[in-house]
C-alpha atoms as a PDB file:
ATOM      1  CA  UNK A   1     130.412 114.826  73.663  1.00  0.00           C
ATOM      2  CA  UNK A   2     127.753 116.449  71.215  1.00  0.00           C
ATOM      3  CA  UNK A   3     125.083 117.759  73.203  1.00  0.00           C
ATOM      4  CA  UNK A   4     122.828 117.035  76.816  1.00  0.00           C
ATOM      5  CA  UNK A   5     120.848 113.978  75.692  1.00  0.00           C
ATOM      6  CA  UNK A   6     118.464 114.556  79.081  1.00  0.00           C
ATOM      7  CA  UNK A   7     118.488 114.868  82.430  1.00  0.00           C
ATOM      8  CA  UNK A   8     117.086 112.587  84.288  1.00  0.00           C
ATOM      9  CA  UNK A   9     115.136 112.874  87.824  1.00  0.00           C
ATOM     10  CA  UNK A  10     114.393 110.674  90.199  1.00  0.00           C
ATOM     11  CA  UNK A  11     110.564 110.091  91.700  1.00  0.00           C
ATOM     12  CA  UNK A  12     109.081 108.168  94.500  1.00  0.00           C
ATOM     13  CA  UNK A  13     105.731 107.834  92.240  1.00  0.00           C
ATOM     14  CA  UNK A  14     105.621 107.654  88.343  1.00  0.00           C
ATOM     15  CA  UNK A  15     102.220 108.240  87.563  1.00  0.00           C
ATOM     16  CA  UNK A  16     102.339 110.847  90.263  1.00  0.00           C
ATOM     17  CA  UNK A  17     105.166 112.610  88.544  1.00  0.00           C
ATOM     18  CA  UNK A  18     104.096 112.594  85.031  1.00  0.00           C
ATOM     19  CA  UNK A  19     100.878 114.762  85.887  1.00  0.00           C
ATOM     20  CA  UNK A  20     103.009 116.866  87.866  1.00  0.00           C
ATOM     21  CA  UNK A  21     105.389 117.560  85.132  1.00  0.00           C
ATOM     22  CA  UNK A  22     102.589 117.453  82.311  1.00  0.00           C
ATOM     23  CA  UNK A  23     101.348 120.839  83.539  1.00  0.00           C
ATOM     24  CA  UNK A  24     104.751 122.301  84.215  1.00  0.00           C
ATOM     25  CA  UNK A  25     105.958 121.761  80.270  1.00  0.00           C
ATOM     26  CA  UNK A  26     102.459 121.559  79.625  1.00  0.00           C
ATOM     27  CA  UNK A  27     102.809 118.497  77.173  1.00  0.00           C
ATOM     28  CA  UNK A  28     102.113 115.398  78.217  1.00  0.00           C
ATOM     29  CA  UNK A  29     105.337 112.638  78.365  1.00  0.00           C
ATOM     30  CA  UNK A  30     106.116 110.815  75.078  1.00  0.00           C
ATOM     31  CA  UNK A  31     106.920 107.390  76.784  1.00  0.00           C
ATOM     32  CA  UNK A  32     106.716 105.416  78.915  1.00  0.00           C
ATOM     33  CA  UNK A  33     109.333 102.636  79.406  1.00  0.00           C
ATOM     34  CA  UNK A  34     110.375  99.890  82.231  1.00  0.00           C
ATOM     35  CA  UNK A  35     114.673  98.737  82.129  1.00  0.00           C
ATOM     36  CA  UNK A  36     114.132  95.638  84.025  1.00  0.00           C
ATOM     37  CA  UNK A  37     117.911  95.652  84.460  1.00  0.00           C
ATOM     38  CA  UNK A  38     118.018  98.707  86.430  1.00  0.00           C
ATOM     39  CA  UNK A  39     115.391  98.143  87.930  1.00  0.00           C
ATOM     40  CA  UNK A  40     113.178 101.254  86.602  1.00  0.00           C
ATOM     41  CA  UNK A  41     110.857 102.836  85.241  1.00  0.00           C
ATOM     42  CA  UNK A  42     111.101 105.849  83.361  1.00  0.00           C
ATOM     43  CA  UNK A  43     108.983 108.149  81.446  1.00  0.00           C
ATOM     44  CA  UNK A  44     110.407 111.194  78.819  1.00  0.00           C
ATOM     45  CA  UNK A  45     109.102 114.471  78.489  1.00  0.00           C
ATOM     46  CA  UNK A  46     110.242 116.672  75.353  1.00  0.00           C
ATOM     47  CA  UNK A  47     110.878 120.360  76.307  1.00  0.00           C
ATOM     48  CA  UNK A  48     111.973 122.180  73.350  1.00  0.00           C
ATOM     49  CA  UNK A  49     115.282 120.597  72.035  1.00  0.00           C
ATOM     50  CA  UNK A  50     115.920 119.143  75.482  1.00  0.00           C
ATOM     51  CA  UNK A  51     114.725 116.088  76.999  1.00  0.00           C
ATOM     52  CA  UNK A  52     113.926 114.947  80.680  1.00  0.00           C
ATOM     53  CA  UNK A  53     113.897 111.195  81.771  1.00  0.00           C
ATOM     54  CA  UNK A  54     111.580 110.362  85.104  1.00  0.00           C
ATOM     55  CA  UNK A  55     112.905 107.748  86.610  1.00  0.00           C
ATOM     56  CA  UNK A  56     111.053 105.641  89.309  1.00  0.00           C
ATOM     57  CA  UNK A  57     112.129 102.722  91.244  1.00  0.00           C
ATOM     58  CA  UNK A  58     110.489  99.074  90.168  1.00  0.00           C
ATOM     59  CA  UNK A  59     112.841  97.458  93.002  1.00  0.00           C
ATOM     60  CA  UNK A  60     113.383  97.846  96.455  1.00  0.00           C
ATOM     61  CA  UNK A  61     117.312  97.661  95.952  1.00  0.00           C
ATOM     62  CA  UNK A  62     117.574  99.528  92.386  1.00  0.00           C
ATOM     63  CA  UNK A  63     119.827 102.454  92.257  1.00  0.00           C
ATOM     64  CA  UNK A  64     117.069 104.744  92.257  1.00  0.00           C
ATOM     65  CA  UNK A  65     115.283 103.349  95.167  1.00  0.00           C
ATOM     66  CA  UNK A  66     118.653 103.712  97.041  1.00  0.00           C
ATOM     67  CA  UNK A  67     118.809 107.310  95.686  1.00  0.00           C
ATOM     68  CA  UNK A  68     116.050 108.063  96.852  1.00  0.00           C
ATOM     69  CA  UNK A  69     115.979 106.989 100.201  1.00  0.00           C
ATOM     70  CA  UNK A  70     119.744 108.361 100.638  1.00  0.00           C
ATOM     71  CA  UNK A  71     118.779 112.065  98.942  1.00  0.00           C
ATOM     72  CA  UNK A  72     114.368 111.960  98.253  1.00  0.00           C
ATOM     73  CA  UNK A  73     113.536 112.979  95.080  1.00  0.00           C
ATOM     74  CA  UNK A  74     115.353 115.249  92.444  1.00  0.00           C
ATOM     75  CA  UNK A  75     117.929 115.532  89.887  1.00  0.00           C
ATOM     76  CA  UNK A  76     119.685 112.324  89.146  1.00  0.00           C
ATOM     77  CA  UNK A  77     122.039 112.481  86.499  1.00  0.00           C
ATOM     78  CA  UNK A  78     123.382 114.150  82.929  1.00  0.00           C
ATOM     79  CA  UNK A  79     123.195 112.415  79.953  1.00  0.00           C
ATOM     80  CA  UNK A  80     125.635 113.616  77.216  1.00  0.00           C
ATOM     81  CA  UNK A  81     125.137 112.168  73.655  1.00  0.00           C
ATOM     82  CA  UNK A  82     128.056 111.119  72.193  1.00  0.00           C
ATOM     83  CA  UNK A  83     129.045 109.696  68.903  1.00  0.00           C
ATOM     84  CA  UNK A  84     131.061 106.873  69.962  1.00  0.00           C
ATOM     85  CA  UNK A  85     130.472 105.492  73.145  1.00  0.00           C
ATOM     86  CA  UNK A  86     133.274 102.570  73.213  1.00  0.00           C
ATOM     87  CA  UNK A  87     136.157 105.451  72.256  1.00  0.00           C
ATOM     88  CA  UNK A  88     134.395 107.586  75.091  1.00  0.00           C
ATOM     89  CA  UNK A  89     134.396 105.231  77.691  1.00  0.00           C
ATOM     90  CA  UNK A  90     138.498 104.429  76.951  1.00  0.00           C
ATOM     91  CA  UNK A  91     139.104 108.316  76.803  1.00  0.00           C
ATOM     92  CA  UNK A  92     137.453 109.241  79.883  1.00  0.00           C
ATOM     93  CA  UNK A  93     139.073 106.165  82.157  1.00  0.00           C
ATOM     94  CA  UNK A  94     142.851 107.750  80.348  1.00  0.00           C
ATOM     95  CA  UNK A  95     141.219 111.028  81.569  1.00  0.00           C
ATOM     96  CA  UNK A  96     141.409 109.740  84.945  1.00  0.00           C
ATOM     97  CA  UNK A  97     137.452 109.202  85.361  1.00  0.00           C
ATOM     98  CA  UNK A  98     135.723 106.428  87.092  1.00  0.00           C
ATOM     99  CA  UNK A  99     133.527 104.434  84.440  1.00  0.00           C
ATOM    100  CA  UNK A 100     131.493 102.411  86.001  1.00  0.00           C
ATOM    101  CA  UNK A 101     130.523 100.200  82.636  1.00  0.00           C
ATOM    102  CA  UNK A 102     133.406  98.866  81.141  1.00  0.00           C
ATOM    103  CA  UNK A 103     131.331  98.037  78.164  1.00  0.00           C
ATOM    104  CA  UNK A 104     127.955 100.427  77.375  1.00  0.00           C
ATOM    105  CA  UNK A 105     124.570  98.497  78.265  1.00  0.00           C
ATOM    106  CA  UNK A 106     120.875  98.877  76.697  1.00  0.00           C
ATOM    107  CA  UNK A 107     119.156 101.878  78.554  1.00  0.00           C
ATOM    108  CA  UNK A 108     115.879 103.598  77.892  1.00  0.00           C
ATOM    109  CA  UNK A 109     114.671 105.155  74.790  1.00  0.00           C
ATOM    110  CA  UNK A 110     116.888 102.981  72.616  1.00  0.00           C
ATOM    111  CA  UNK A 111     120.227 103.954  74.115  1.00  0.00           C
ATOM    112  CA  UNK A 112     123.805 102.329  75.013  1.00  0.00           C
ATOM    113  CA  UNK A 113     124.571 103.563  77.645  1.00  0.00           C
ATOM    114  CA  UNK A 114     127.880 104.284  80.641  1.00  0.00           C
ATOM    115  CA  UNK A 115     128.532 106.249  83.702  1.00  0.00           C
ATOM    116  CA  UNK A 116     130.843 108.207  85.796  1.00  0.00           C
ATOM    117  CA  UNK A 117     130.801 107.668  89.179  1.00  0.00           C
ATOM    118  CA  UNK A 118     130.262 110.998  90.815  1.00  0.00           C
ATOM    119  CA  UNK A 119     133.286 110.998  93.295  1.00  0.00           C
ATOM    120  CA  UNK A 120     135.149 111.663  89.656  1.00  0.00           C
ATOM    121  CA  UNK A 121     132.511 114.001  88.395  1.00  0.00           C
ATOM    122  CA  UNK A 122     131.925 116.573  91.119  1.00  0.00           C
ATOM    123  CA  UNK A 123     129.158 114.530  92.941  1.00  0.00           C
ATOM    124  CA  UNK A 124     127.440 114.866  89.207  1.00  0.00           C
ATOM    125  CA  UNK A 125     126.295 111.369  87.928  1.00  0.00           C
ATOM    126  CA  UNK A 126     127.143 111.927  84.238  1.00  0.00           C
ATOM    127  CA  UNK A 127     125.620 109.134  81.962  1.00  0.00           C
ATOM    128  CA  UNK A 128     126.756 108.636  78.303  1.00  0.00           C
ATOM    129  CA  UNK A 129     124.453 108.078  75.644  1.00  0.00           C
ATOM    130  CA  UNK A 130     124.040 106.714  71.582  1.00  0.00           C
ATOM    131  CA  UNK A 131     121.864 105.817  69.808  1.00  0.00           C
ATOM    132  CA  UNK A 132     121.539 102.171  69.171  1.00  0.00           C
ATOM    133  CA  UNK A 133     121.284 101.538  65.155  1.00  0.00           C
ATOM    134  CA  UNK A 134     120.440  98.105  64.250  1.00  0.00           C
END
């Protein structure tokens, strides 16, 4: 693992959110982007050399609508960068971790992506990240 890639939050209301962040970091978000496969919408903010992903429900039975309705709003996951996300997922499950993407998928922001469950993680969500060069 290289780095945090971002952290991502979960919020009832997008739109809502990015105002309410905007004048926290006071920079507006960078992007906006909808991952019909999860079911979400997200939006990035940059904060220095660190990045947070928004992420809001765009179905009633996404994992983030779930999330929140099981925990409201707030931190979601950890995204780690990594520089090969195929070896990572293999070393991790040897590691004893529970992948929950045998192969990475297409996430936001131009990713492959793979998680951890969080019963292997200490209730942490970790997502792995890279960068998707075509």
């Amino acid at each position: 693992m290289k780095k945090i890639e971002h952290i991502g939050i979960a919020v009832k209301n997008l739109k809502e959110s990015n105002a309410l962040f905007g004048k926290l970091f006071g920079e507006p978000h960078y992007k906006v982007e909808t991952v019909e496969s999860e079911g979400v919408n997200t939006s990035f903010f940059q904060v220095g050399d660190n990045k947070i992903e928004l992420l809001e429900a765009s179905k009633d039975d996404s994992p983030i609508a779930k999330f929140i309705a099981r925990k409201g709003e707030g931190i979601h996951h950890i995204a780690f960068d990594v520089a090969d996300i195929e070896a990572e997922i293999i070393r991790l499950k040897d590691e004893g971790f529970i992948v929950l993407n045998d192969r990475p998928k297409r996430g936001a922001d131009n990713k492959w992506v793979a998680f951890l469950h969080p019963k292997s993680s200490n209730g942490v969500l970790i997502e792995l990240c890279q960068e998707i060069k075509e």
